[in-house]
Protein backbone atom coordinates (compact mmCIF):
# COMPACT_ATOMS: atom_id res chain seq x y z
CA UNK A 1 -9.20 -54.94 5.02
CA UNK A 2 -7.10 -52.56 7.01
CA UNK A 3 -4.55 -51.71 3.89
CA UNK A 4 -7.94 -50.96 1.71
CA UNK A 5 -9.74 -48.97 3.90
CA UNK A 6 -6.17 -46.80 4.27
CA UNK A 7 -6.44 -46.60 0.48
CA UNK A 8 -9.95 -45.47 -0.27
CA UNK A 9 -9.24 -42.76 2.66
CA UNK A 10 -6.10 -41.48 0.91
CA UNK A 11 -7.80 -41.18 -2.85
CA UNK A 12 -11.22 -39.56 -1.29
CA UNK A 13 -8.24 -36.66 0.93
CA UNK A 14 -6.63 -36.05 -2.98
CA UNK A 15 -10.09 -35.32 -4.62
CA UNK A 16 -11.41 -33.64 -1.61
CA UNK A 17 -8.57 -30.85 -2.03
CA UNK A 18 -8.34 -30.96 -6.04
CA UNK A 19 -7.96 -27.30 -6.91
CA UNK A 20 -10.21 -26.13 -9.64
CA UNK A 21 -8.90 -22.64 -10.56
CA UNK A 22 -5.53 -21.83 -10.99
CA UNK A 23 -3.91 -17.90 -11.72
CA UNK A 24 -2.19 -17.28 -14.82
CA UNK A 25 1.20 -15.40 -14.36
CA UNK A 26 -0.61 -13.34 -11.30
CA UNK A 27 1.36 -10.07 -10.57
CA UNK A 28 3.24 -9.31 -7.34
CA UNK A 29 4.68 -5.94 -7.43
CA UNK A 30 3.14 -2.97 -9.67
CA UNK A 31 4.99 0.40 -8.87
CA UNK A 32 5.24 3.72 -9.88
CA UNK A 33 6.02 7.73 -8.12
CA UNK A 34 3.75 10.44 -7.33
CA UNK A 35 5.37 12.70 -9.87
CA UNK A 36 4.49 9.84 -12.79
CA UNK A 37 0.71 9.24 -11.40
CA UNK A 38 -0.16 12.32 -10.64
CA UNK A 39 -3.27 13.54 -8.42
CA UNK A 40 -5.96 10.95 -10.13
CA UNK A 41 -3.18 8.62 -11.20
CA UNK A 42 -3.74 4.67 -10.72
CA UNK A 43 -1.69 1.69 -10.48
CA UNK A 44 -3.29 -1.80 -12.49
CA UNK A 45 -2.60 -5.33 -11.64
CA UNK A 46 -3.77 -8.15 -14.04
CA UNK A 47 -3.79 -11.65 -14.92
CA UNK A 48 -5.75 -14.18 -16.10
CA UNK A 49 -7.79 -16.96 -14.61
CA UNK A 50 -8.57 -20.98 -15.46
CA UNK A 51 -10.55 -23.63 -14.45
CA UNK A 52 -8.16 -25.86 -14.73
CA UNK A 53 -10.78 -29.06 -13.62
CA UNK A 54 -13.20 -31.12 -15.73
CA UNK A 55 -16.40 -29.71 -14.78
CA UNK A 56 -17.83 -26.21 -15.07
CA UNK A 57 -17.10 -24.11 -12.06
CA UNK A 58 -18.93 -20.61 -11.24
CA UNK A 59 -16.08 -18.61 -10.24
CA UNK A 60 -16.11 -15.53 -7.77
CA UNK A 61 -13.54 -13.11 -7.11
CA UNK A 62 -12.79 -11.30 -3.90
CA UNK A 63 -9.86 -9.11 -1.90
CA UNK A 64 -8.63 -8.70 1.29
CA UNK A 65 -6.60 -5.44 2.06
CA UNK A 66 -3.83 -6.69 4.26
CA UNK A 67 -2.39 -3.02 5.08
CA UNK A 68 -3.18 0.31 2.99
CA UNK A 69 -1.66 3.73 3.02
CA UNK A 70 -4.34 6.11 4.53
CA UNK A 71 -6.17 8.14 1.55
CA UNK A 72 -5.61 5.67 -1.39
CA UNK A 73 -8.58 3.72 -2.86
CA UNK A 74 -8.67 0.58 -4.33
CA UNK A 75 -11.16 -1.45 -5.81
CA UNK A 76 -11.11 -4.99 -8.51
CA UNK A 77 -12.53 -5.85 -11.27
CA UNK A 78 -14.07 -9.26 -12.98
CA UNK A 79 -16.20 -9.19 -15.51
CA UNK A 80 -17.43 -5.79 -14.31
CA UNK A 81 -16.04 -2.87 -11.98
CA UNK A 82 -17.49 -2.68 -8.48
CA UNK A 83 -16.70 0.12 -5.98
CA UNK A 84 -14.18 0.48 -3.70
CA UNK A 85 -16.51 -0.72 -0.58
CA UNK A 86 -16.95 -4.11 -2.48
CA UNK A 87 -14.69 -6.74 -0.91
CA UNK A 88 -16.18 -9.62 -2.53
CA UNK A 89 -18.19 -9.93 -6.13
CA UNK A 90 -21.67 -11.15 -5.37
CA UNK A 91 -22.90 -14.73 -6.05
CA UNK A 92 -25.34 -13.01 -8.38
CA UNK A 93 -22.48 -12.58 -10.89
CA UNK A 94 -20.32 -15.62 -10.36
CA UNK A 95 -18.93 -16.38 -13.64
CA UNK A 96 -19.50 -19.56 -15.12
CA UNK A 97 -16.41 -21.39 -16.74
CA UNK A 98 -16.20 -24.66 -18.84
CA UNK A 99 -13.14 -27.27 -18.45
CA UNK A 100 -10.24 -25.75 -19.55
CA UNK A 101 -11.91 -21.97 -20.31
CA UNK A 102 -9.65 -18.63 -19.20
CA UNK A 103 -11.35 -15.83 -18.44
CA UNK A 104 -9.32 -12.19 -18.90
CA UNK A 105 -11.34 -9.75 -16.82
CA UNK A 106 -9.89 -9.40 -13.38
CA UNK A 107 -7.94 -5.82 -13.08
CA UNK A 108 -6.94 -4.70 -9.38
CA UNK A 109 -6.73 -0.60 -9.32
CA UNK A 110 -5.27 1.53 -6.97
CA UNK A 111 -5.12 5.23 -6.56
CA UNK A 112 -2.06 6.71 -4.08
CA UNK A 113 -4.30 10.42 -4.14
CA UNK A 114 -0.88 11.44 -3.59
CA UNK A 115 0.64 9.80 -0.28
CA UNK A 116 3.44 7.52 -1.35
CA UNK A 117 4.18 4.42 0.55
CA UNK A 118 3.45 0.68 0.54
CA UNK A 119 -0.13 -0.74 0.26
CA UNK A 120 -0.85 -4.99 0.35
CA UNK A 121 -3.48 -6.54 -0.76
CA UNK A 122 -4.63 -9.91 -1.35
CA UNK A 123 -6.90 -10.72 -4.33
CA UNK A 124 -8.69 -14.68 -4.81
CA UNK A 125 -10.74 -16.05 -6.99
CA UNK A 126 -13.25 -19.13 -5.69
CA UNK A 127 -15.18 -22.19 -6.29
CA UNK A 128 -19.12 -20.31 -6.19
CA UNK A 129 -20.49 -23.52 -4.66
CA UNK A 130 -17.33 -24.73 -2.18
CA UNK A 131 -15.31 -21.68 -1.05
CA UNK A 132 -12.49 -23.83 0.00
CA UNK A 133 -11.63 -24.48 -3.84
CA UNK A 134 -9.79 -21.52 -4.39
CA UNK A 135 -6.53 -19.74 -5.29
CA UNK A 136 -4.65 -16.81 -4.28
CA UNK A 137 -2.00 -13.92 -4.59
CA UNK A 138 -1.06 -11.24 -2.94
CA UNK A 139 0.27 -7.96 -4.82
CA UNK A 140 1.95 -5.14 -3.27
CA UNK A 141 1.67 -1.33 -4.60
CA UNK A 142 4.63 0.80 -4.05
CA UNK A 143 4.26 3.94 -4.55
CA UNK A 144 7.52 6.54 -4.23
CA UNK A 145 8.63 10.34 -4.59
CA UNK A 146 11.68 10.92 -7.08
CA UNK A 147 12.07 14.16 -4.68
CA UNK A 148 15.57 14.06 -4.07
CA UNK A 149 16.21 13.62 -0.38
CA UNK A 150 19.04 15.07 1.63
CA UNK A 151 18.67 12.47 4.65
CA UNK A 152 20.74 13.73 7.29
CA UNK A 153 20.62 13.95 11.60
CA UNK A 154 23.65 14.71 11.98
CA UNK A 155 25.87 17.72 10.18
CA UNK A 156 28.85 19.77 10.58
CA UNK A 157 25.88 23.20 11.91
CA UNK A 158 23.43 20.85 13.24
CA UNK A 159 22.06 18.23 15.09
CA UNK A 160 18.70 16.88 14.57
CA UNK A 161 16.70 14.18 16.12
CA UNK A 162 14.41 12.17 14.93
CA UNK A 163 10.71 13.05 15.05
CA UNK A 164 9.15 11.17 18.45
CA UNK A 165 6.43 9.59 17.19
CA UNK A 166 7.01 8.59 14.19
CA UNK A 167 4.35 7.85 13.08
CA UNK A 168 3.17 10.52 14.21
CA UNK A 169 -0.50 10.39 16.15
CA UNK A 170 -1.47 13.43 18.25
CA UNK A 171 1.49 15.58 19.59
CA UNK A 172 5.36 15.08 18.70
CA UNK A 173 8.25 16.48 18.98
CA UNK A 174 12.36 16.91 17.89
CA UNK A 175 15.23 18.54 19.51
CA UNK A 176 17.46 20.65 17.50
CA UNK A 177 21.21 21.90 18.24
CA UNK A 178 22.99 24.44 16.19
CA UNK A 179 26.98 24.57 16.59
CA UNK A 180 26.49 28.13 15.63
CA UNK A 181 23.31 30.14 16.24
CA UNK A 182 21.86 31.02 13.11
CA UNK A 183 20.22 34.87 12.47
CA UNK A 184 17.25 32.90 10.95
CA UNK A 185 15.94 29.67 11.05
CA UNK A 186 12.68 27.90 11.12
CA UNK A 187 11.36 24.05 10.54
CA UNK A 188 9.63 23.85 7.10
CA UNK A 189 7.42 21.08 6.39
CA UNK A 190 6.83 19.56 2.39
CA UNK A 191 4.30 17.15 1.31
CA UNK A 192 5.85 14.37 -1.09
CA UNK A 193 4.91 16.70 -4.11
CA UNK A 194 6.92 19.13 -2.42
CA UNK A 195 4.77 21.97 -1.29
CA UNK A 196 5.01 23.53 1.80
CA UNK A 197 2.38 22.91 4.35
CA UNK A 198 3.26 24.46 7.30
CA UNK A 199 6.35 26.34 8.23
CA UNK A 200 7.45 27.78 11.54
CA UNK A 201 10.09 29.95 12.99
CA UNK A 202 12.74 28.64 15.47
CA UNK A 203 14.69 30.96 18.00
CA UNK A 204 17.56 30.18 19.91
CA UNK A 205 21.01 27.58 19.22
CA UNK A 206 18.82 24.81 20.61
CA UNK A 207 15.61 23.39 22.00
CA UNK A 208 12.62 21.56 20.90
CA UNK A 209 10.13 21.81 18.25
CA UNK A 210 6.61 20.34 18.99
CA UNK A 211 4.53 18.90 16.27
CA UNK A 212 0.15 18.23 15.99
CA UNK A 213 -0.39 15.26 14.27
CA UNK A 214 -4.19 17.04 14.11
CA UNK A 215 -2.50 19.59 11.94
CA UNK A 216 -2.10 17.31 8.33
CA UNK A 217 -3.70 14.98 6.65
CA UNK A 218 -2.30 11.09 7.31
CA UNK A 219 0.18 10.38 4.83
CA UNK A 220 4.29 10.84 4.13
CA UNK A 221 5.91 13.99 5.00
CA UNK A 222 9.53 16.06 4.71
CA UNK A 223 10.67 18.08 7.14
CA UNK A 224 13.55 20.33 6.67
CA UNK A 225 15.49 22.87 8.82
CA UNK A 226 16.43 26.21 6.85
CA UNK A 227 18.88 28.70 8.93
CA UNK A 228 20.00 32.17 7.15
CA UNK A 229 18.14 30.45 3.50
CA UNK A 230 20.10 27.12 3.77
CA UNK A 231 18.86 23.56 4.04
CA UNK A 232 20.13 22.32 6.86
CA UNK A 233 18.42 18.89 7.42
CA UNK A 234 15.83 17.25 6.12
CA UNK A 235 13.92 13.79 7.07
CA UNK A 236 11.14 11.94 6.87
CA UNK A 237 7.55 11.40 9.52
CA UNK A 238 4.57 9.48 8.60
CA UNK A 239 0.92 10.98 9.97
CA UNK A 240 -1.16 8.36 10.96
């Protein structure tokens, strides 16, 4: 009796986790620049999805943003496109799907609005009437700047620390120190399309420059220093 109870318990555990949906070729990375996107630009990810049981299944789709660069959007769509403050298609429009049926219209956008970085999200698609039946994938939008970057805290004229903090979240600042004191210099500051947002004058062969995190949108900035019309330095903050 003992061996066939163990038996019955193990084939009732298999069916009790049978998975009725699977992905088809579900995307991990979709990237792109600032420069190629543009202001309005987006970034798709798509695949395809089956029931891959022997019963129809009503099949809902949902996301969960894991980490997002501050100012993009995102928002899915399956079988129609909801707004970006819909984290999870409604019941009302579960899609129904025989044995063995794919259905093609799940597409993930997401729009940088211009700050380049990283952004994770995690999109699954579910059993309508058992939410544990379900599978899942997580796809990550990069998002660069083919500005060409002249990294540098330490030259031959100058050194230059690195911004403190960084992020940066209320006030900042970095220390500067010229080998030779320039006749002009001042701390410019680029968004990642490369205009200047804010630019300031510095006086003296050393000292430090305070930053307001208050002062620019959150997102990925440059900062450079120019003495007498020359590049000096230039790195990188994050505004939070």
């Amino acid at each position: 009796m003992k061996k066939t109870f163990t038996a019955i318990l193990v084939l009732f555990s298999s069916i009790g986790f049978a998975q009725s949906i699977s992905s088809i070729d579900p995307m991990t990375l979709v990237s792109g620049t600032i420069e190629e996107l543009g202001a309005s630009g987006e970034l798709v990810a798509e695949w395809h999805v089956q029931n891959v049981s022997d019963a129809t299944v009503s099949v809902r789709a949902k996301r969960n943003v894991i980490s997002a660069i501050p100012g993009s959007i995102n928002y899915f769509c399956w079988n129609v496109c909801f707004t970006e403050t819909v984290d999870v298609s409604p019941n009302s429009l579960a899609i129904s799907m025989a044995p063995g049926a794919v259905n093609t219209s799940f597409y993930a956008h997401y729009r940088p609005n211009n700050n380049p970085g990283d952004t994770y999200i995690e999109y699954c698609f579910f059993n309508a009437a058992d939410q544990t039946d379900e599978t899942c994938h997580t796809v990550q939008y990069s998002v660069g700047s083919s500005i060409n970057i002249k990294d540098e805290s330490n030259t031959p004229e100058l050194e230059l620390s690195e911004l403190s903090p960084n992020p940066l979240k209320g006030m900042g600042s970095l220390q500067y120190s010229f080998k030779n004191q320039p006749q002009q210099a001042k701390l410019v500051i680029y968004n990642m399309v490369g205009q200047v947002v804010q630019e300031s004058n510095i006086a003296g062969k050393n000292g430090f420059i305070l930053l307001n995190g208050e002062d620019f949108e959150a997102g990925m900035y440059l900062y450079s220093i120019v003495a007498d019309g020359k590049v000096m330095a230039t790195k990188r903050m994050m505004v939070n």
